[in-house]
Protein backbone atom coordinates (compact mmCIF):
# COMPACT_ATOMS: atom_id res chain seq x y z
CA UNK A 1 16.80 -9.18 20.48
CA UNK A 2 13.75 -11.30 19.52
CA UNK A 3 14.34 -14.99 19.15
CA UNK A 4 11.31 -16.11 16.92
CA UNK A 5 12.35 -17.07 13.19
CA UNK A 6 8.36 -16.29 12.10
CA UNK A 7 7.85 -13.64 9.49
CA UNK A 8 3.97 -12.79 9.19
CA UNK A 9 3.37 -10.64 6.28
CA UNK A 10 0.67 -8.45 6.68
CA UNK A 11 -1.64 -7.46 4.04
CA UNK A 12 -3.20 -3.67 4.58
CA UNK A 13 -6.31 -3.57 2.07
CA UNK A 14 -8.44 -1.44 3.27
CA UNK A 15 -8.10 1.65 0.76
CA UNK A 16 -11.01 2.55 -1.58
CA UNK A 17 -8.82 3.53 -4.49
CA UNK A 18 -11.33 6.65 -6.06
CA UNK A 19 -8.54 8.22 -8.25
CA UNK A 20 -8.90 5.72 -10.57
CA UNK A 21 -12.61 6.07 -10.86
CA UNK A 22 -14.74 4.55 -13.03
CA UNK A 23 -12.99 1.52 -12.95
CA UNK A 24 -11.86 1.45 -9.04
CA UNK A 25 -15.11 1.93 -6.71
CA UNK A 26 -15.53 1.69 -3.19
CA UNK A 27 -17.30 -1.60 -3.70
CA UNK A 28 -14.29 -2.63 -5.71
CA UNK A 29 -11.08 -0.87 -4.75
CA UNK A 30 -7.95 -1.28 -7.18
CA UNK A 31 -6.25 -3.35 -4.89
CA UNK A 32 -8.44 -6.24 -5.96
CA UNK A 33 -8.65 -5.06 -9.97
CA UNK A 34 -5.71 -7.15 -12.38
CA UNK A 35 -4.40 -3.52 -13.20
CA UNK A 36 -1.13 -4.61 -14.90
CA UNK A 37 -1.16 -8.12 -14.62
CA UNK A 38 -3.31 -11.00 -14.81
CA UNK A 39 -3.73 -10.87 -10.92
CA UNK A 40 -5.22 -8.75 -8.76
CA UNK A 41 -2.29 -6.27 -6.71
CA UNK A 42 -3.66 -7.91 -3.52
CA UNK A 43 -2.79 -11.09 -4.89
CA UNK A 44 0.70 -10.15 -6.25
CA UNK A 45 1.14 -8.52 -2.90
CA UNK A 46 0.78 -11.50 -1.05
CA UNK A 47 2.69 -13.77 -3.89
CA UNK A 48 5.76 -11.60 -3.89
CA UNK A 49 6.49 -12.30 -0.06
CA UNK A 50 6.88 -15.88 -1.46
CA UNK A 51 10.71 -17.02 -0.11
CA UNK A 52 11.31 -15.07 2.54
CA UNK A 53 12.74 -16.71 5.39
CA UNK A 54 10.47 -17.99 7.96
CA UNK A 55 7.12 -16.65 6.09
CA UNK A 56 4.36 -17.75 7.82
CA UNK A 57 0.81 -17.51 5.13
CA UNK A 58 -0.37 -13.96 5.79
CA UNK A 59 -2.64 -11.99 7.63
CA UNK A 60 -4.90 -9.70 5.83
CA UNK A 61 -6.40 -6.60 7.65
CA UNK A 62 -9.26 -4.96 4.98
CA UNK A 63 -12.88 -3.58 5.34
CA UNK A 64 -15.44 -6.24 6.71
CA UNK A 65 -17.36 -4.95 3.11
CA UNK A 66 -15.24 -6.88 1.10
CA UNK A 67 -14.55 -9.88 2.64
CA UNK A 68 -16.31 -11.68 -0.28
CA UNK A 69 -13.92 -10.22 -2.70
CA UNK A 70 -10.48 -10.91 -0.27
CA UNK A 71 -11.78 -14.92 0.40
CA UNK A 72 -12.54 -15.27 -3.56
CA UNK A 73 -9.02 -14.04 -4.42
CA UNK A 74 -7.40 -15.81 -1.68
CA UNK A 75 -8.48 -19.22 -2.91
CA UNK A 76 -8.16 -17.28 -6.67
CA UNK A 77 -4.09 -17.99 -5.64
CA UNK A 78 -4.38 -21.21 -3.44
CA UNK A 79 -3.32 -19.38 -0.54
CA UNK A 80 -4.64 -19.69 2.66
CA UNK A 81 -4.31 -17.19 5.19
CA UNK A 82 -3.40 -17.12 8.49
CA UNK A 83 -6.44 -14.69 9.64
CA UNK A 84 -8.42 -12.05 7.84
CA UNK A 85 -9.17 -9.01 10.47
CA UNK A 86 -12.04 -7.37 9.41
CA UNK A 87 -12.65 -4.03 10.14
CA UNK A 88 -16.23 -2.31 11.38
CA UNK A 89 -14.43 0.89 10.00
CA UNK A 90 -11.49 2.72 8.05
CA UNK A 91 -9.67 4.05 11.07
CA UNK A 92 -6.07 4.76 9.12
CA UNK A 93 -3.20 2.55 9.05
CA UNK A 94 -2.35 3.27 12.46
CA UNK A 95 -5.67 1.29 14.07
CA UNK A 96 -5.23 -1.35 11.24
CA UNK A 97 -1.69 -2.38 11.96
CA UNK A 98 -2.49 -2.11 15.88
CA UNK A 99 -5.23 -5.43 15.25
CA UNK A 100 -2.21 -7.09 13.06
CA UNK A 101 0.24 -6.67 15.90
CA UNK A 102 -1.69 -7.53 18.58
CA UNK A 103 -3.10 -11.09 16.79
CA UNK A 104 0.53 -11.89 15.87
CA UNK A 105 1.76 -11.06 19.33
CA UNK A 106 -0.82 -13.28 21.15
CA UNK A 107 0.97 -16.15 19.12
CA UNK A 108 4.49 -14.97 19.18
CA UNK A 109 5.20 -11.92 20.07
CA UNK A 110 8.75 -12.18 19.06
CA UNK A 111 7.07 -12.46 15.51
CA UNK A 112 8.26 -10.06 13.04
CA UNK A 113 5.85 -8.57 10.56
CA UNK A 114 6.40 -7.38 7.54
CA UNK A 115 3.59 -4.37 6.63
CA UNK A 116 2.61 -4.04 3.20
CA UNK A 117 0.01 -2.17 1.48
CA UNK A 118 -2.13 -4.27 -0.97
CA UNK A 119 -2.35 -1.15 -3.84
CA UNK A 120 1.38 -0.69 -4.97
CA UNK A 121 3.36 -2.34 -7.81
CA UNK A 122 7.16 -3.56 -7.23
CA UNK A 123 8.42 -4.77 -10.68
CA UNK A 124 11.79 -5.61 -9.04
CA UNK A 125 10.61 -8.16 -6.35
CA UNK A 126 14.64 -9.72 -5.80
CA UNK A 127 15.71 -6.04 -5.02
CA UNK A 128 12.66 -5.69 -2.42
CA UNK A 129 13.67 -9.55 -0.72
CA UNK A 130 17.11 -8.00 -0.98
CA UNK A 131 16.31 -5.17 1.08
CA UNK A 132 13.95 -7.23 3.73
CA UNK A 133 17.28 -9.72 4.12
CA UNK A 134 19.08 -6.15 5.03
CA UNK A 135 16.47 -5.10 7.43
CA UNK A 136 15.95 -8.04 9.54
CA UNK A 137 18.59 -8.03 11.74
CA UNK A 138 17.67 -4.38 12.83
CA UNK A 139 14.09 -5.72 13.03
CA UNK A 140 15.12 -8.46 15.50
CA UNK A 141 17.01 -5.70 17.18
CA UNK A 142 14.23 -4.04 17.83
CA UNK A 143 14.64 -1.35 15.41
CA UNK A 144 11.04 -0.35 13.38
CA UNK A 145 12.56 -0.44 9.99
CA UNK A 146 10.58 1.66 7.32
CA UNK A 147 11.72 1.11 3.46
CA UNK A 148 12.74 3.93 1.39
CA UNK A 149 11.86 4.30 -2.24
CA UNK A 150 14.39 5.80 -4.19
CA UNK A 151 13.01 8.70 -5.89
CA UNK A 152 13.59 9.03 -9.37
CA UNK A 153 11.55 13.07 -9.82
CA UNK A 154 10.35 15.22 -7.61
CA UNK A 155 7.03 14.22 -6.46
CA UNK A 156 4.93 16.26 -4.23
CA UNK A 157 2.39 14.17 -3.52
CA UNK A 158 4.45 11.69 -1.89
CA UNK A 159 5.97 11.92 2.25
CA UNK A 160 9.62 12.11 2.16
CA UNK A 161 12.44 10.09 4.69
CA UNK A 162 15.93 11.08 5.52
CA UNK A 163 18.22 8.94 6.28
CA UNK A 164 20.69 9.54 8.92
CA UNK A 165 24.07 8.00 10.00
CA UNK A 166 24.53 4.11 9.12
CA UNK A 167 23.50 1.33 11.69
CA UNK A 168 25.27 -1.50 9.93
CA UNK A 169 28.46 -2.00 8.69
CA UNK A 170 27.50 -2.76 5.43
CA UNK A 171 25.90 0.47 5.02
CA UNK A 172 22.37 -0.37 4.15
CA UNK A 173 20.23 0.25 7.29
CA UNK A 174 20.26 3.97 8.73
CA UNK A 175 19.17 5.77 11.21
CA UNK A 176 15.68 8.22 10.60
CA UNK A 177 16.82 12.26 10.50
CA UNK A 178 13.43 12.92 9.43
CA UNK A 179 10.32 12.71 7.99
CA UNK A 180 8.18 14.94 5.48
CA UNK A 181 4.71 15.60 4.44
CA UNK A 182 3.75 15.95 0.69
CA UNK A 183 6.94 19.00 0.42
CA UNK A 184 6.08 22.15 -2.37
CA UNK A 185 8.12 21.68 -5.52
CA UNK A 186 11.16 23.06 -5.24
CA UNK A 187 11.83 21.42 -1.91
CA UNK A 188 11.12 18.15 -3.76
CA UNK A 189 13.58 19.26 -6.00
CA UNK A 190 16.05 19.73 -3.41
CA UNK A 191 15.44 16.34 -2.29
CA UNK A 192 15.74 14.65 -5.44
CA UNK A 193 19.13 16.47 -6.03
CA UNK A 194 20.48 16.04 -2.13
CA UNK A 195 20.17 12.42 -2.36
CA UNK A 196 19.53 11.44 1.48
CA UNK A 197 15.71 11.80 1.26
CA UNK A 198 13.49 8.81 -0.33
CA UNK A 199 9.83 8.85 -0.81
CA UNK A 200 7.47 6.98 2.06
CA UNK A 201 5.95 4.04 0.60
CA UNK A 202 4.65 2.94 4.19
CA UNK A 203 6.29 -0.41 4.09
CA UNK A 204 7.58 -1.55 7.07
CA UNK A 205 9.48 -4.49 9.28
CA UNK A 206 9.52 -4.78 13.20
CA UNK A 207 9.02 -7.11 15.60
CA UNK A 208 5.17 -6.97 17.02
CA UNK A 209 5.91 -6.72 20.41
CA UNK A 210 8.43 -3.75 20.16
CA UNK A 211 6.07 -2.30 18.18
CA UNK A 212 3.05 -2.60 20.70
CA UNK A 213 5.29 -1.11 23.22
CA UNK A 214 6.35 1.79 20.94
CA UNK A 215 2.35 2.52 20.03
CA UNK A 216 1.53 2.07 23.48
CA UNK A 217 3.81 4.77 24.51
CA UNK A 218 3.24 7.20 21.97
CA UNK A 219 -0.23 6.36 20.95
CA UNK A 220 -2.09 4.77 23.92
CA UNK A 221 -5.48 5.19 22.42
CA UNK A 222 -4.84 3.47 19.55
CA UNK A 223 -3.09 0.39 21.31
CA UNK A 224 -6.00 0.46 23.84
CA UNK A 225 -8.86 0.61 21.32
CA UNK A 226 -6.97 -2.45 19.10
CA UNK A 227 -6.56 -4.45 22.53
CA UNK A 228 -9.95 -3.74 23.64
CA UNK A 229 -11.51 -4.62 19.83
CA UNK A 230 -9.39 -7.55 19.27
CA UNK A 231 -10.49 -8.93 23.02
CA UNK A 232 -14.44 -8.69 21.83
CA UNK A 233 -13.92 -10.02 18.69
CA UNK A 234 -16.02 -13.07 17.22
CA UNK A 235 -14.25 -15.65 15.13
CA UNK A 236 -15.94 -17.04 11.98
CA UNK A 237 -13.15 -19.53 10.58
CA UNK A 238 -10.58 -17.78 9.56
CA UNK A 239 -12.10 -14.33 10.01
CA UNK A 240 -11.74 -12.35 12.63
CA UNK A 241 -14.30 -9.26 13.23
CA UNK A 242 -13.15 -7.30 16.10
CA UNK A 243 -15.61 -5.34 18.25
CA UNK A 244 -16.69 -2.54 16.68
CA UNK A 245 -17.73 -0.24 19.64
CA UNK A 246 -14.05 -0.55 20.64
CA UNK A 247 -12.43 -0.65 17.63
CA UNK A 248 -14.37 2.63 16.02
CA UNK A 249 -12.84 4.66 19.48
CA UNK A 250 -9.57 4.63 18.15
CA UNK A 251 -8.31 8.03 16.92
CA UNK A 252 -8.00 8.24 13.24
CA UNK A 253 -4.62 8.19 12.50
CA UNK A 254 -1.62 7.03 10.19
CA UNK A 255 1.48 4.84 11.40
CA UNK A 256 3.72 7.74 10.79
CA UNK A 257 2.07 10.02 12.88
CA UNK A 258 1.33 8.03 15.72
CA UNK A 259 4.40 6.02 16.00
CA UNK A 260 7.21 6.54 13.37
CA UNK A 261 7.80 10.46 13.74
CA UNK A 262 7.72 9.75 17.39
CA UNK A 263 10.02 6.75 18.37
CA UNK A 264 13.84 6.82 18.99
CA UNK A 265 13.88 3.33 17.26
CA UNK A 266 12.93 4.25 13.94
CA UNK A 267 15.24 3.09 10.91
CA UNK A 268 15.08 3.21 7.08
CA UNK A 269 17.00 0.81 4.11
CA UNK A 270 17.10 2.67 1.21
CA UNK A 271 15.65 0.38 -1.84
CA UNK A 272 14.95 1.10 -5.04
CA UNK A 273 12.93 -1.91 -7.09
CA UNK A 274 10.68 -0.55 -9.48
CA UNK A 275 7.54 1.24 -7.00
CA UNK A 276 4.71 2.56 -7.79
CA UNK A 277 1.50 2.86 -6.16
CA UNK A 278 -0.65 3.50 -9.07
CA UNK A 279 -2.10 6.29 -7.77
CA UNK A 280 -3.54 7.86 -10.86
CA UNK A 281 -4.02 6.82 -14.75
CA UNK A 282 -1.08 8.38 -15.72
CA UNK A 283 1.04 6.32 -13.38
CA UNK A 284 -0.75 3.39 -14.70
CA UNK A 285 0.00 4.47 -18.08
CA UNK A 286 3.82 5.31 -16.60
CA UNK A 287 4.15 1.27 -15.72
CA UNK A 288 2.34 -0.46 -18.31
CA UNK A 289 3.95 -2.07 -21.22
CA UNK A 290 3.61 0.87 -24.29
CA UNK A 291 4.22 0.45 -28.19
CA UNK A 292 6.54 3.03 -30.29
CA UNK A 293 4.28 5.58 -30.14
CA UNK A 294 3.85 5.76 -25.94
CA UNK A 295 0.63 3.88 -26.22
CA UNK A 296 -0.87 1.41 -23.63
CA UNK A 297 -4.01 -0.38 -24.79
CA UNK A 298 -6.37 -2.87 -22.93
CA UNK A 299 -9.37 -4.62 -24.31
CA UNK A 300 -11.38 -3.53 -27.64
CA UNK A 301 -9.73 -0.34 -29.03
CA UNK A 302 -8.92 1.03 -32.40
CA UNK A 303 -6.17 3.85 -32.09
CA UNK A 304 -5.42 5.62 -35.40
CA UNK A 305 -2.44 7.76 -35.02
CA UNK A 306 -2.67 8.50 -31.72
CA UNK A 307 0.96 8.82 -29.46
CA UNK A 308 0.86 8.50 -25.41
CA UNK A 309 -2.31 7.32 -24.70
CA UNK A 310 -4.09 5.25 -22.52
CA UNK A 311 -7.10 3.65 -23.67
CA UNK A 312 -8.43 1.03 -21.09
CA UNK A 313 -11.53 -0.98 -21.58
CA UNK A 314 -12.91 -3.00 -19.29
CA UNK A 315 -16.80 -3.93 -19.44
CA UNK A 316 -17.62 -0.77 -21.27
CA UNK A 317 -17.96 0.28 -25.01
CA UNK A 318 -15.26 0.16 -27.50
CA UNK A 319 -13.47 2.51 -27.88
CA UNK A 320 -12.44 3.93 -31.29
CA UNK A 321 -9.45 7.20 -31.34
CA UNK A 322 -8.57 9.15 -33.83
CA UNK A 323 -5.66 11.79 -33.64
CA UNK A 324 -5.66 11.67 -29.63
CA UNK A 325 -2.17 12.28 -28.27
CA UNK A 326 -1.70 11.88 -24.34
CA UNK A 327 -4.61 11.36 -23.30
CA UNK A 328 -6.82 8.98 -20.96
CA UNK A 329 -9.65 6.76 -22.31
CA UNK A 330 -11.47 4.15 -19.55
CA UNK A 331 -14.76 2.53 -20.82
CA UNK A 332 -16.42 0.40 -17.95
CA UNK A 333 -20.01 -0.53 -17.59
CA UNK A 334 -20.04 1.86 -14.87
CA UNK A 335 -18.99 4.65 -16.74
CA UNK A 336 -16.43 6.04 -18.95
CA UNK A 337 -13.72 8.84 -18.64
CA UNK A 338 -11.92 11.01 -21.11
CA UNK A 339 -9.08 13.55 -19.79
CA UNK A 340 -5.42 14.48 -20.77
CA UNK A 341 -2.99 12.74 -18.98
CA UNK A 342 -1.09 15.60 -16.95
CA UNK A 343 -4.82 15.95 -15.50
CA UNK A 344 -4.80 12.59 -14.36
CA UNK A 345 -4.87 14.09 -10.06
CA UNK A 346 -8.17 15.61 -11.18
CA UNK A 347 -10.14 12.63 -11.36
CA UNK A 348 -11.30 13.05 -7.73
CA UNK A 349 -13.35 15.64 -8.67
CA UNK A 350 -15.22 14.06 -10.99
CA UNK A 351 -15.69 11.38 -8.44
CA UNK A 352 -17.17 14.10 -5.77
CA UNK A 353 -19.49 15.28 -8.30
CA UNK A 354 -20.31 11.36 -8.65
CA UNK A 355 -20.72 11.16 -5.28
CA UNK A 356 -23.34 13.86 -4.86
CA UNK A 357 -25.48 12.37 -7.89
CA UNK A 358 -24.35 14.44 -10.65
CA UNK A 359 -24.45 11.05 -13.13
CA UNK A 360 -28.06 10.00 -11.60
């Protein structure tokens, strides 16, 4: 049962956000774009752990390419952090949550710590404090307490938890029966209609020493590499840039692979407060604020009878449309993109094509 009353929320931003190229670019991922509101999601990441009990400021693990960007919209929100944990390389969440853990646990490693990635939207932040309230006591307990998001269609692109038998009397924490990988369709289907399986939004609450045990067990490469990396690393104020040698020998590998599928002490609370991780433009069009006719505008646009659009500009030409019905628009300077919403996944091709020159 851990004894510390510290909550460190940890900040995983680190993604490079391609699928909603041209605005989102490696040198600019959409975790640190205002998408839907004024703020960056980094920064609403951070802001929505605000009241928590026991919230200590929080510790950001992202690539050491955009530090610039992470200390600018740190002081952007008058927050200041508790580290920033650069690293030399994307390694997968796995490696990056390792460096979190171990930093915490050198302080307190009764610490819990709350895991968040920086690129989602919650619109229903009381519901997601509700459901960290529920989950602590398990955390203390030494349970590794995922979050799942109740699904509301049958997504295939998303993993999948089922819940098993109930660990609290109040029936909100349960037990893990099992978890699955990005299912076909009509076994999504039969998840969305057997209503014990929620998607994996990789959120998560444990305490960091239970969880350095439980990686240490079932992934000793990665907990060696993170130990190793965090030993070597040099200190520049608040930032913290392990050694890359040791950090870059860690396997490549996501929490839920190395620890999560593996450990008896998984658990899940069930939570549904308005998730999304904007993981395409027509999920961005899906959460932002529309008019009568399905349409969600940003910036300089003229849109003459058009229905279920979104037209997005953002450094770019205007954009003038005349007729267009469910469609995508995005004028930046660095581009500009045109597609039909239901081929919103198909973006990353375009951005291979990118990649290998084909806009040179």
């Amino acid at each position: 049962m851990s004894t510390s009353s510290s909550l460190y929320p940890v900040i995983l931003s680190g993604g490079s956000g391609t699928r909603l190229w041209p605005l989102s670019r490696p040198e600019c991922p959409k975790q640190f774009i205002p998408l839907v509101t004024d703020r960056s999601m980094m920064q609403e990441t951070i802001l929505r752990a605000s009241g928590l009990a026991g919230l200590a400021p929080a510790l950001v693990v992202s690539s050491a390419n955009h530090v610039s960007l992470i200390v600018e919209q740190l002081a952007a929100i008058d927050h200041d952090p508790s580290a920033i944990l650069l690293e030399p390389e994307g390694r997968n969440t796995a490696p990056a949550i390792a460096l979190a853990a171990q930093w915490i646990a050198k302080r307190d490693r009764d610490a819990l710590m709350l895991v968040m990635p920086s690129d989602h939207v919650i619109a229903d932040v009381p519901s997601f404090h509700r459901a960290v309230a529920a989950a602590m006591p398990a955390a203390r307990s030494g349970r590794l307490v995922t979050f799942g998001i109740q699904p509301h269609y049958a997504e295939t692109g998303y993993g999948y938890i089922a819940k098993g038998s109930a660990l609290d009397a109040a029936e909100s924490v349960f037990s893990v029966a099992q978890f699955v990988e990005k299912p076909p369709r009509e076994r999504a289907e039969a998840f969305l209609k057997g209503g014990v399986h929620y998607w994996n939004g990789g959120i998560f609450l444990f305490n960091a020493g239970v969880f350095l045990d439980e990686l240490a067990a079932h992934a000793p490469e990665v907990a060696s590499a993170a130990q190793k990396a965090l030993s070597g690393a040099r200190h520049v104020g608040d930032q913290v840039l392990p050694d890359a040698a040791a950090f870059c020998a860690s396997p490549d590998i996501s929490i839920d692979v190395a620890v999560m599928e593996r450990t008896g002490r998984a658990a899940v609370v069930p939570v549904d407060m308005g998730w999304s991780d904007v993981g395409s433009w027509d999920a961005l069009w899906a959460i932002r604020d529309r008019d009568s006719s399905g349409n969600s505008e940003k910036g300089a646009v003229i849109n003459v009878d058009g229905a279920g659009n979104l037209i997005y500009v953002d450094g770019g030409p205007p954009v003038a449309a005349v007729g267009l019905t469910n469609s995508v628009v995005v004028s930046t300077a660095q581009g500009v993109l045109i597609m039909p919403r239901d081929r919103a996944q198909d973006v990353k091709a375009v951005v291979d094509l990118v990649k290998k020159g084909a806009l040179d």
